[in-house]
Protein backbone atom coordinates (compact mmCIF):
# COMPACT_ATOMS: atom_id res chain seq x y z
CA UNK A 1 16.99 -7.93 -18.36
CA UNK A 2 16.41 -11.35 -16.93
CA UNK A 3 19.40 -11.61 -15.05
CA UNK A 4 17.64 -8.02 -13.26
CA UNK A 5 14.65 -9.40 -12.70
CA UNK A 6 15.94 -12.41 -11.47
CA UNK A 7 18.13 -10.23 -8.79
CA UNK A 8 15.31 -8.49 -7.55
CA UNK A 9 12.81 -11.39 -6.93
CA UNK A 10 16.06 -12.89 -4.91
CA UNK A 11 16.21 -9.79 -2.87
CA UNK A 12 12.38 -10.04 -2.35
CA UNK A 13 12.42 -13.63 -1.43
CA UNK A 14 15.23 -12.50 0.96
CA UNK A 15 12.68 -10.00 2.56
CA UNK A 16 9.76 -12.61 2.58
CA UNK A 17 11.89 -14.66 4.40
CA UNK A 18 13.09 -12.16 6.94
CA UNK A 19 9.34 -10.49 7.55
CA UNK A 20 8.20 -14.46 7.34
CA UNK A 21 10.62 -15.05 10.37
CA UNK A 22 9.34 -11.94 12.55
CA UNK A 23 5.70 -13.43 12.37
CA UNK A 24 6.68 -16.63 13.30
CA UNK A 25 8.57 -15.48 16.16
CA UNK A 26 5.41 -13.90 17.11
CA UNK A 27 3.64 -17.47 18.04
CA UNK A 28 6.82 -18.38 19.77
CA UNK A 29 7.16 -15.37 22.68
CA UNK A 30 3.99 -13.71 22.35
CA UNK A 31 0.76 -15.90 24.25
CA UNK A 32 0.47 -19.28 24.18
CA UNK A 33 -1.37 -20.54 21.28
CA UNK A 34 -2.64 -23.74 23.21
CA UNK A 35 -4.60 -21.53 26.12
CA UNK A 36 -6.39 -19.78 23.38
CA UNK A 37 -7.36 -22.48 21.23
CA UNK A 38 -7.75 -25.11 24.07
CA UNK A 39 -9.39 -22.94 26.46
CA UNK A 40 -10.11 -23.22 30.18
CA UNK A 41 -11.87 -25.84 30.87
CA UNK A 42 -9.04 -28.29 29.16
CA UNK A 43 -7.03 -30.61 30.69
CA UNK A 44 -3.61 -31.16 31.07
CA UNK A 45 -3.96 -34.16 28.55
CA UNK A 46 -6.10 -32.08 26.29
CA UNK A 47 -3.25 -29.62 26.12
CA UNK A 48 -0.21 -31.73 25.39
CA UNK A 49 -2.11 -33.43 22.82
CA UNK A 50 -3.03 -30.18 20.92
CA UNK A 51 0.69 -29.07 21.57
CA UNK A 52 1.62 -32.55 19.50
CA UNK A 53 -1.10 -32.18 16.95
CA UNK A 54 -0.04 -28.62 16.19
CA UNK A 55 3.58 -29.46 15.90
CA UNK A 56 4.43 -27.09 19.14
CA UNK A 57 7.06 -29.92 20.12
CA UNK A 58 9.24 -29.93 17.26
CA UNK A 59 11.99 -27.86 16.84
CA UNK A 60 12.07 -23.73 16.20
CA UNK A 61 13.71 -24.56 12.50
CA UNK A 62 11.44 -27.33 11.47
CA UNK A 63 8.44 -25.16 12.73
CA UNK A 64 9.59 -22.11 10.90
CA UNK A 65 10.05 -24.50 7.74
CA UNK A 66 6.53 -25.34 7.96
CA UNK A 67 5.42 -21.81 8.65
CA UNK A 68 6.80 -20.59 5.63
CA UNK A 69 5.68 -23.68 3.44
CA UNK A 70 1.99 -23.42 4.70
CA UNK A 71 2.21 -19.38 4.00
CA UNK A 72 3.45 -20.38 0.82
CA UNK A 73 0.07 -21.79 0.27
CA UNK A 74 -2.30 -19.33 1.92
CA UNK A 75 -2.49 -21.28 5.09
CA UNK A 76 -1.85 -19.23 8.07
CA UNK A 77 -3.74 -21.31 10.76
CA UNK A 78 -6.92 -20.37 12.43
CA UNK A 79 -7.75 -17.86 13.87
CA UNK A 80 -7.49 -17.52 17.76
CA UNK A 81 -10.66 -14.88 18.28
CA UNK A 82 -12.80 -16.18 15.51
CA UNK A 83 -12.10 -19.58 15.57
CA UNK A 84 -11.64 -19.46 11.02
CA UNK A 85 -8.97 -20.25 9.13
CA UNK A 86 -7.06 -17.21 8.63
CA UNK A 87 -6.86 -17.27 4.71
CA UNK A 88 -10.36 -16.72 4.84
CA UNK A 89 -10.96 -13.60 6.52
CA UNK A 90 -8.47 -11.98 4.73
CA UNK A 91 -10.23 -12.59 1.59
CA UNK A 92 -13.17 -11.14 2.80
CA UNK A 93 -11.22 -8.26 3.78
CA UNK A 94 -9.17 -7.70 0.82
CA UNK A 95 -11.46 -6.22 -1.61
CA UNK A 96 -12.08 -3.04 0.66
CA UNK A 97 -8.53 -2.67 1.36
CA UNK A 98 -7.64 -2.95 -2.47
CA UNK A 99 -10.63 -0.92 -3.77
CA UNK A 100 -9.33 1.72 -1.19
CA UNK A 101 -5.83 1.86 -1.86
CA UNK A 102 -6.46 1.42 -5.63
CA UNK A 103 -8.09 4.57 -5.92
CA UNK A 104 -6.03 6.43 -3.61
CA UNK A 105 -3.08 5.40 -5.45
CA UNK A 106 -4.73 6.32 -9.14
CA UNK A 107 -6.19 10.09 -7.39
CA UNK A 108 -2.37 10.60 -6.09
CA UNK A 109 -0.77 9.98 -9.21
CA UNK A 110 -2.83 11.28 -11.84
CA UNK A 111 -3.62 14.29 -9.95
CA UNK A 112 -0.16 14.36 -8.20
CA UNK A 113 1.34 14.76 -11.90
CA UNK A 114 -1.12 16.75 -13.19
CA UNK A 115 -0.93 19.47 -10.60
CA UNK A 116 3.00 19.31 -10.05
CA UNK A 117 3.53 19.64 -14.09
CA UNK A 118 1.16 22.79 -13.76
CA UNK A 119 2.95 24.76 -10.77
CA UNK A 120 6.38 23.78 -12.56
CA UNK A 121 5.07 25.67 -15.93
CA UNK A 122 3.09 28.44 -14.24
CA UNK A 123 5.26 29.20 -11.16
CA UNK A 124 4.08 32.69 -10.46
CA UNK A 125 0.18 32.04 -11.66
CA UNK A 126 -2.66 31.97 -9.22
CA UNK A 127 -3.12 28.12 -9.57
CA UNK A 128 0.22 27.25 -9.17
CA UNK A 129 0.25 29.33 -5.40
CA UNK A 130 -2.65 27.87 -4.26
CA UNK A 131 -1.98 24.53 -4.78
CA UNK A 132 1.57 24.82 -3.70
CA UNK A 133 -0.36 26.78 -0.72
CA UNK A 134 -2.67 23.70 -0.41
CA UNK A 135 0.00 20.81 -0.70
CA UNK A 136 1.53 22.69 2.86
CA UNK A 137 -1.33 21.38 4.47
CA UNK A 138 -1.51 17.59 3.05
CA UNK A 139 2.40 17.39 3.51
CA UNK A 140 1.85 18.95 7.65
CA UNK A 141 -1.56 17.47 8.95
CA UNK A 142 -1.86 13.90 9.87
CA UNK A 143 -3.70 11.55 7.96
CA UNK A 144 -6.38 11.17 11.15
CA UNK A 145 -6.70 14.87 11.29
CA UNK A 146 -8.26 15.22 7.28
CA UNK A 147 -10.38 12.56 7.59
CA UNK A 148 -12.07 13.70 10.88
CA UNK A 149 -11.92 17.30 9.31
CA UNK A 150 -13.53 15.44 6.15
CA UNK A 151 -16.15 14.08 7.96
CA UNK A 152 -17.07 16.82 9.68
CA UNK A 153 -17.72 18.82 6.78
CA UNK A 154 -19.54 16.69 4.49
CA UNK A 155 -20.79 14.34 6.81
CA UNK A 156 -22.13 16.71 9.77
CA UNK A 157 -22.52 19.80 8.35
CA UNK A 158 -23.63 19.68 4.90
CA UNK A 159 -24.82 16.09 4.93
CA UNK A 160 -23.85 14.78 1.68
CA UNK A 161 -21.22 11.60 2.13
CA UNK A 162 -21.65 8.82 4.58
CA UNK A 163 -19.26 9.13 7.58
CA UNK A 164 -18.57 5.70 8.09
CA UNK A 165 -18.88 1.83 6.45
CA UNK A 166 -18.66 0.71 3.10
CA UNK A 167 -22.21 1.03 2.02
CA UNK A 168 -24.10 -1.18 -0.59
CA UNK A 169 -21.59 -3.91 -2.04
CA UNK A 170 -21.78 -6.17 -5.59
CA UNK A 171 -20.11 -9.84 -5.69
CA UNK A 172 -18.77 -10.37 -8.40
CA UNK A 173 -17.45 -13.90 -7.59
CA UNK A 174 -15.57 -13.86 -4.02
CA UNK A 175 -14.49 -10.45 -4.77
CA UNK A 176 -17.02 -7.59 -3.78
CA UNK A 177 -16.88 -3.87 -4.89
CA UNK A 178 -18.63 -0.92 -4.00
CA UNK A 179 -18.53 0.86 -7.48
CA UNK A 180 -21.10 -0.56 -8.84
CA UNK A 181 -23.74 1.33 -6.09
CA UNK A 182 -24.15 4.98 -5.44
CA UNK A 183 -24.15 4.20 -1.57
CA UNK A 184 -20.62 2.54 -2.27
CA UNK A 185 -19.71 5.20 -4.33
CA UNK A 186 -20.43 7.92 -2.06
CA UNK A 187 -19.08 5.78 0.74
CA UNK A 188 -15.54 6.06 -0.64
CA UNK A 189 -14.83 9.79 -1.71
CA UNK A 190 -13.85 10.60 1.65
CA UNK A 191 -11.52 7.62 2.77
CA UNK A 192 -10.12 7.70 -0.75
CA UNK A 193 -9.31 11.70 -0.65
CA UNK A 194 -7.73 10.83 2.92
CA UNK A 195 -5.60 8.28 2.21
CA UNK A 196 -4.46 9.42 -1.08
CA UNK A 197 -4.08 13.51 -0.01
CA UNK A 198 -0.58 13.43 1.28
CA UNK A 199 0.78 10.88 -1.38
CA UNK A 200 -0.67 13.50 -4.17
CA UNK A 201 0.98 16.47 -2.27
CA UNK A 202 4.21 14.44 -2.06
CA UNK A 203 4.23 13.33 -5.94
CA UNK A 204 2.55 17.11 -6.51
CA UNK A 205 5.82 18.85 -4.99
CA UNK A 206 8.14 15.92 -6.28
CA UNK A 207 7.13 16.38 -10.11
CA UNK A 208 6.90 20.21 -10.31
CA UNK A 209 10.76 19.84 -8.19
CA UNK A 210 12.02 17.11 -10.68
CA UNK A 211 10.21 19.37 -13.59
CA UNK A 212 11.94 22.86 -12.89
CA UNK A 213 15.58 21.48 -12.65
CA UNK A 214 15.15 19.54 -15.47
CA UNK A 215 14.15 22.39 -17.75
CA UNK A 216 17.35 24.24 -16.59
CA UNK A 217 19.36 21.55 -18.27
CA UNK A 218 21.53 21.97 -21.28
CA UNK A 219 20.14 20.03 -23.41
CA UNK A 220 16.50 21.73 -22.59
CA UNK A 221 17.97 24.44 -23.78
CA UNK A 222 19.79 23.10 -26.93
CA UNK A 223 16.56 21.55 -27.71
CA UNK A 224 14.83 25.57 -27.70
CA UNK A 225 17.76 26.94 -29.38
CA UNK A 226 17.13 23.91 -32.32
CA UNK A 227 13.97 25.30 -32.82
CA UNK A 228 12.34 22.44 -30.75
CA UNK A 229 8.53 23.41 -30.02
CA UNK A 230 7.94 24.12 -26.24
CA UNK A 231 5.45 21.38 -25.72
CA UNK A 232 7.20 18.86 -27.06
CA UNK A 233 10.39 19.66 -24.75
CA UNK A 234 7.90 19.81 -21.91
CA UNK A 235 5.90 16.39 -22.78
CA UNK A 236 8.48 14.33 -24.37
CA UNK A 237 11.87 15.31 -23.16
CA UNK A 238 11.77 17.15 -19.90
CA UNK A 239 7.79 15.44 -18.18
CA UNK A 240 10.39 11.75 -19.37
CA UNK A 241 13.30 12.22 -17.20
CA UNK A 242 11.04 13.64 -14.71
CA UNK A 243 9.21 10.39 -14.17
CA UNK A 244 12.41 8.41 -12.81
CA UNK A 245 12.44 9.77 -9.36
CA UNK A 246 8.54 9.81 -9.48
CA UNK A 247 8.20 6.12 -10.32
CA UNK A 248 10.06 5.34 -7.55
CA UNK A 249 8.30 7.24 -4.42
CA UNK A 250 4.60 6.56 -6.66
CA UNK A 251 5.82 2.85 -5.96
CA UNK A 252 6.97 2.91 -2.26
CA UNK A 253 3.90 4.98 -1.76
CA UNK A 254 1.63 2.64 -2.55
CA UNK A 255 2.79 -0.18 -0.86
CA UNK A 256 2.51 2.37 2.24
CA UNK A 257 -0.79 3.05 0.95
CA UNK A 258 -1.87 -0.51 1.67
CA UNK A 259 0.72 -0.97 4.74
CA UNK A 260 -0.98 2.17 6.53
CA UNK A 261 -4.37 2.08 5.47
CA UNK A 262 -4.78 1.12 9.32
CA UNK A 263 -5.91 5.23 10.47
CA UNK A 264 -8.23 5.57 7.44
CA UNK A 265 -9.61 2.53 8.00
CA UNK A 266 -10.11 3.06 11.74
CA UNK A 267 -11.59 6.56 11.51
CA UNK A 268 -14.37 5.89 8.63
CA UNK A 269 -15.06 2.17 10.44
CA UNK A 270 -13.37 0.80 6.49
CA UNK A 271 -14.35 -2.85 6.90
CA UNK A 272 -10.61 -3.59 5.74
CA UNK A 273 -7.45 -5.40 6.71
CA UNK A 274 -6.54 -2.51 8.72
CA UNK A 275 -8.98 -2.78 10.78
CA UNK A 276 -8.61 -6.70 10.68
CA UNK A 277 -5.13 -6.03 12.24
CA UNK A 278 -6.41 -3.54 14.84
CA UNK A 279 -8.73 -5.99 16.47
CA UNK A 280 -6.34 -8.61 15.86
CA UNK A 281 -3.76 -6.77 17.96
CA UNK A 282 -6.17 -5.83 20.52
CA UNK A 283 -7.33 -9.38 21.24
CA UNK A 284 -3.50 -10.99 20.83
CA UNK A 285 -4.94 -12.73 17.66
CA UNK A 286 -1.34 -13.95 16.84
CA UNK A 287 -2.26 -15.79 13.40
CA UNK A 288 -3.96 -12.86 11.92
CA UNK A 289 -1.15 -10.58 13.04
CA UNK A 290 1.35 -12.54 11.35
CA UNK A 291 -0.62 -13.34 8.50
CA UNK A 292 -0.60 -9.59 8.31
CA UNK A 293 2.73 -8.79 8.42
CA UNK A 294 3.52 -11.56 5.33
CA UNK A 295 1.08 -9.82 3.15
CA UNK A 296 2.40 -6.42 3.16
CA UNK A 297 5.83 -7.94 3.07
CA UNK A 298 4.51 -9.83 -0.44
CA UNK A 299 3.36 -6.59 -1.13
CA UNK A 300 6.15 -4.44 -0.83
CA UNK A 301 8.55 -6.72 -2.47
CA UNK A 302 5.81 -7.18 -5.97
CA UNK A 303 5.83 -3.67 -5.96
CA UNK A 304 9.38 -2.94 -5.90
CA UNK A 305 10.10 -5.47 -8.82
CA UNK A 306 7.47 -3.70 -10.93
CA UNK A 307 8.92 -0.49 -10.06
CA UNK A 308 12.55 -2.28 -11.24
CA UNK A 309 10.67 -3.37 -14.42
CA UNK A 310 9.59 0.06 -15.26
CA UNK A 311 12.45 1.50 -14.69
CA UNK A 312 14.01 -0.49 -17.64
CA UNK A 313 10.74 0.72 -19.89
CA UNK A 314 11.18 4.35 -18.78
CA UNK A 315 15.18 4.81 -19.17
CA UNK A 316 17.08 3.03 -22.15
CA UNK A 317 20.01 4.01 -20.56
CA UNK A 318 19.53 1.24 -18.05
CA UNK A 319 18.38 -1.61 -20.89
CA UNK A 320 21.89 -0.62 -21.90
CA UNK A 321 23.77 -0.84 -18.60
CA UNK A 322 22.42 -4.21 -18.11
CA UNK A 323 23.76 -5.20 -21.97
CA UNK A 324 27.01 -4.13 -21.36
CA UNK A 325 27.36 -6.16 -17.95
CA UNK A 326 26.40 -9.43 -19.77
């Protein structure tokens, strides 16, 4: 178990690094940091002496060395539009890009499950067709496309959601939420049934998939022929092995969630990182693009390891694969 865990956090550190090297290669051929920080008006002298105070001088490794061991501590510079440290407008950003993608993720699973375990118990009932019907349209249309659609529904015609911001927000501490308001509320049922539509069609059509070939197994049906009642083969036996194949895309899926929040972000105006990274690109605000880039790296990689740990909770068999190898 250890020895697993221990493999996968080297593989994610691996990763980090990598990603960690791609952002820092975006200071090196992408703009020059001095004209944006020194501006126009500076000298020559002004700008060799900000090139030695910044450490532009030394050498790519040491640079990258200190890159990684500032990142390493939240420190990703300042930034070049705003003229702030980095570190903190991405922790005013955060909450709405968690609160978002939190939700989404909890609405595509639960429901994702929900539904798929329905259509793969009542293939030919009314239910079962439409949502199979629906899921076409989650899996086909682009992610812009529903939330426009959204908006023009409930925002324009009938007038009952916001169509853009985050509304009324609590602190609670530095972080701030929009549950706690019925502005904030309302302000997220459309972003949150955008982003998290085509993940629930995805785990939708992957559980009722997983569900029908596992109750063709053998031992699904050795399990009837013992006199096993049908929920329990359904709920405990069958909805188990199911899970394995779930867990996995549930857990790539929200990391993507989080990665790609950018187009939900940008269509309801999500005061996010998404659209901390458009602007950012837009202006050639190098810091906050690689600061960026390390945090869905970091986020990628924690996910995966839980998804590694859960594994080993979900499937003995693997608790026991990983006993016989030590």
């Amino acid at each position: 178990m250890i020895s697993y865990l221990f493999r996968s956090l080297m593989q994610g550190l691996v990763v980090i690094a990598a990603v960690g090297l791609i952002a820092f290669s975006l200071f090196t051929f992408v703009g020059d940091p001095i004209a944006s920080l020194a501006g126009q008006e500076a000298t020559d002298a002004d700008r060799a002496e900000l090139r030695e105070r910044l450490g532009l001088n030394d050498p790519f490794p040491i640079q990258f060395a200190r890159f990684m061991a500032n990142a390493v501590q939240g420190d990703f510079g300042i930034s070049y539009r705003q003229g702030r440290p980095v570190a903190d407008l991405l922790a005013e950003r955060l909450p709405a890009t968690m609160e978002l993608a939190l939700l989404s993720a909890v609405l595509a699973l639960v429901a994702g499950v929900g539904l798929g375990i329905h259509a793969a118990i009542n293939r030919r009932g009314v239910v079962a067709n439409t949502v199979m019907t629906l899921s076409l349209v989650g899996v086909s249309l682009p992610t812009f496309l529903i939330g426009i659609g959204l908006i023009y529904v409930f925002a324009v015609e009938l007038r009952w959601l916001p169509s853009f911001g985050r509304g009324e927000v609590t602190r609670i501490g530095w972080w701030t939420t929009g549950l706690l308001t019925p502005s904030g509320r309302r302000s997220l049922v459309m972003p949150v049934l955008t982003l998290g539509f085509f993940q629930l069609t995805l785990i939708m059509r992957l559980v009722r998939a997983e569900m029908l070939e596992t109750l063709r197994t053998e031992y699904v049906r050795f399990a009837r022929a013992r006199g096993i009642p049908e929920s329990s083969i359904r709920f405990r036996h069958a909805l188990r092995n199911t899970m394995m194949p779930v867990v996995t895309i549930a857990g790539l899926q929200f990391g993507s969630v989080i990665a790609f929040a950018i187009v939900t972000e940008t269509v309801f105006q999500w005061p996010g990182l998404g659209s901390l990274f458009v602007n950012a690109v837009q202006f050639v605000d190098i810091p906050v693009m690689a600061a960026y880039l390390m945090f869905v790296a970091f986020v990628f990689v924690t996910v995966n390891v839980v998804t590694d740990l859960i594994y080993v909770v979900i499937d003995p068999r693997m608790r026991g694969g990983m006993e016989r190898r030590r």
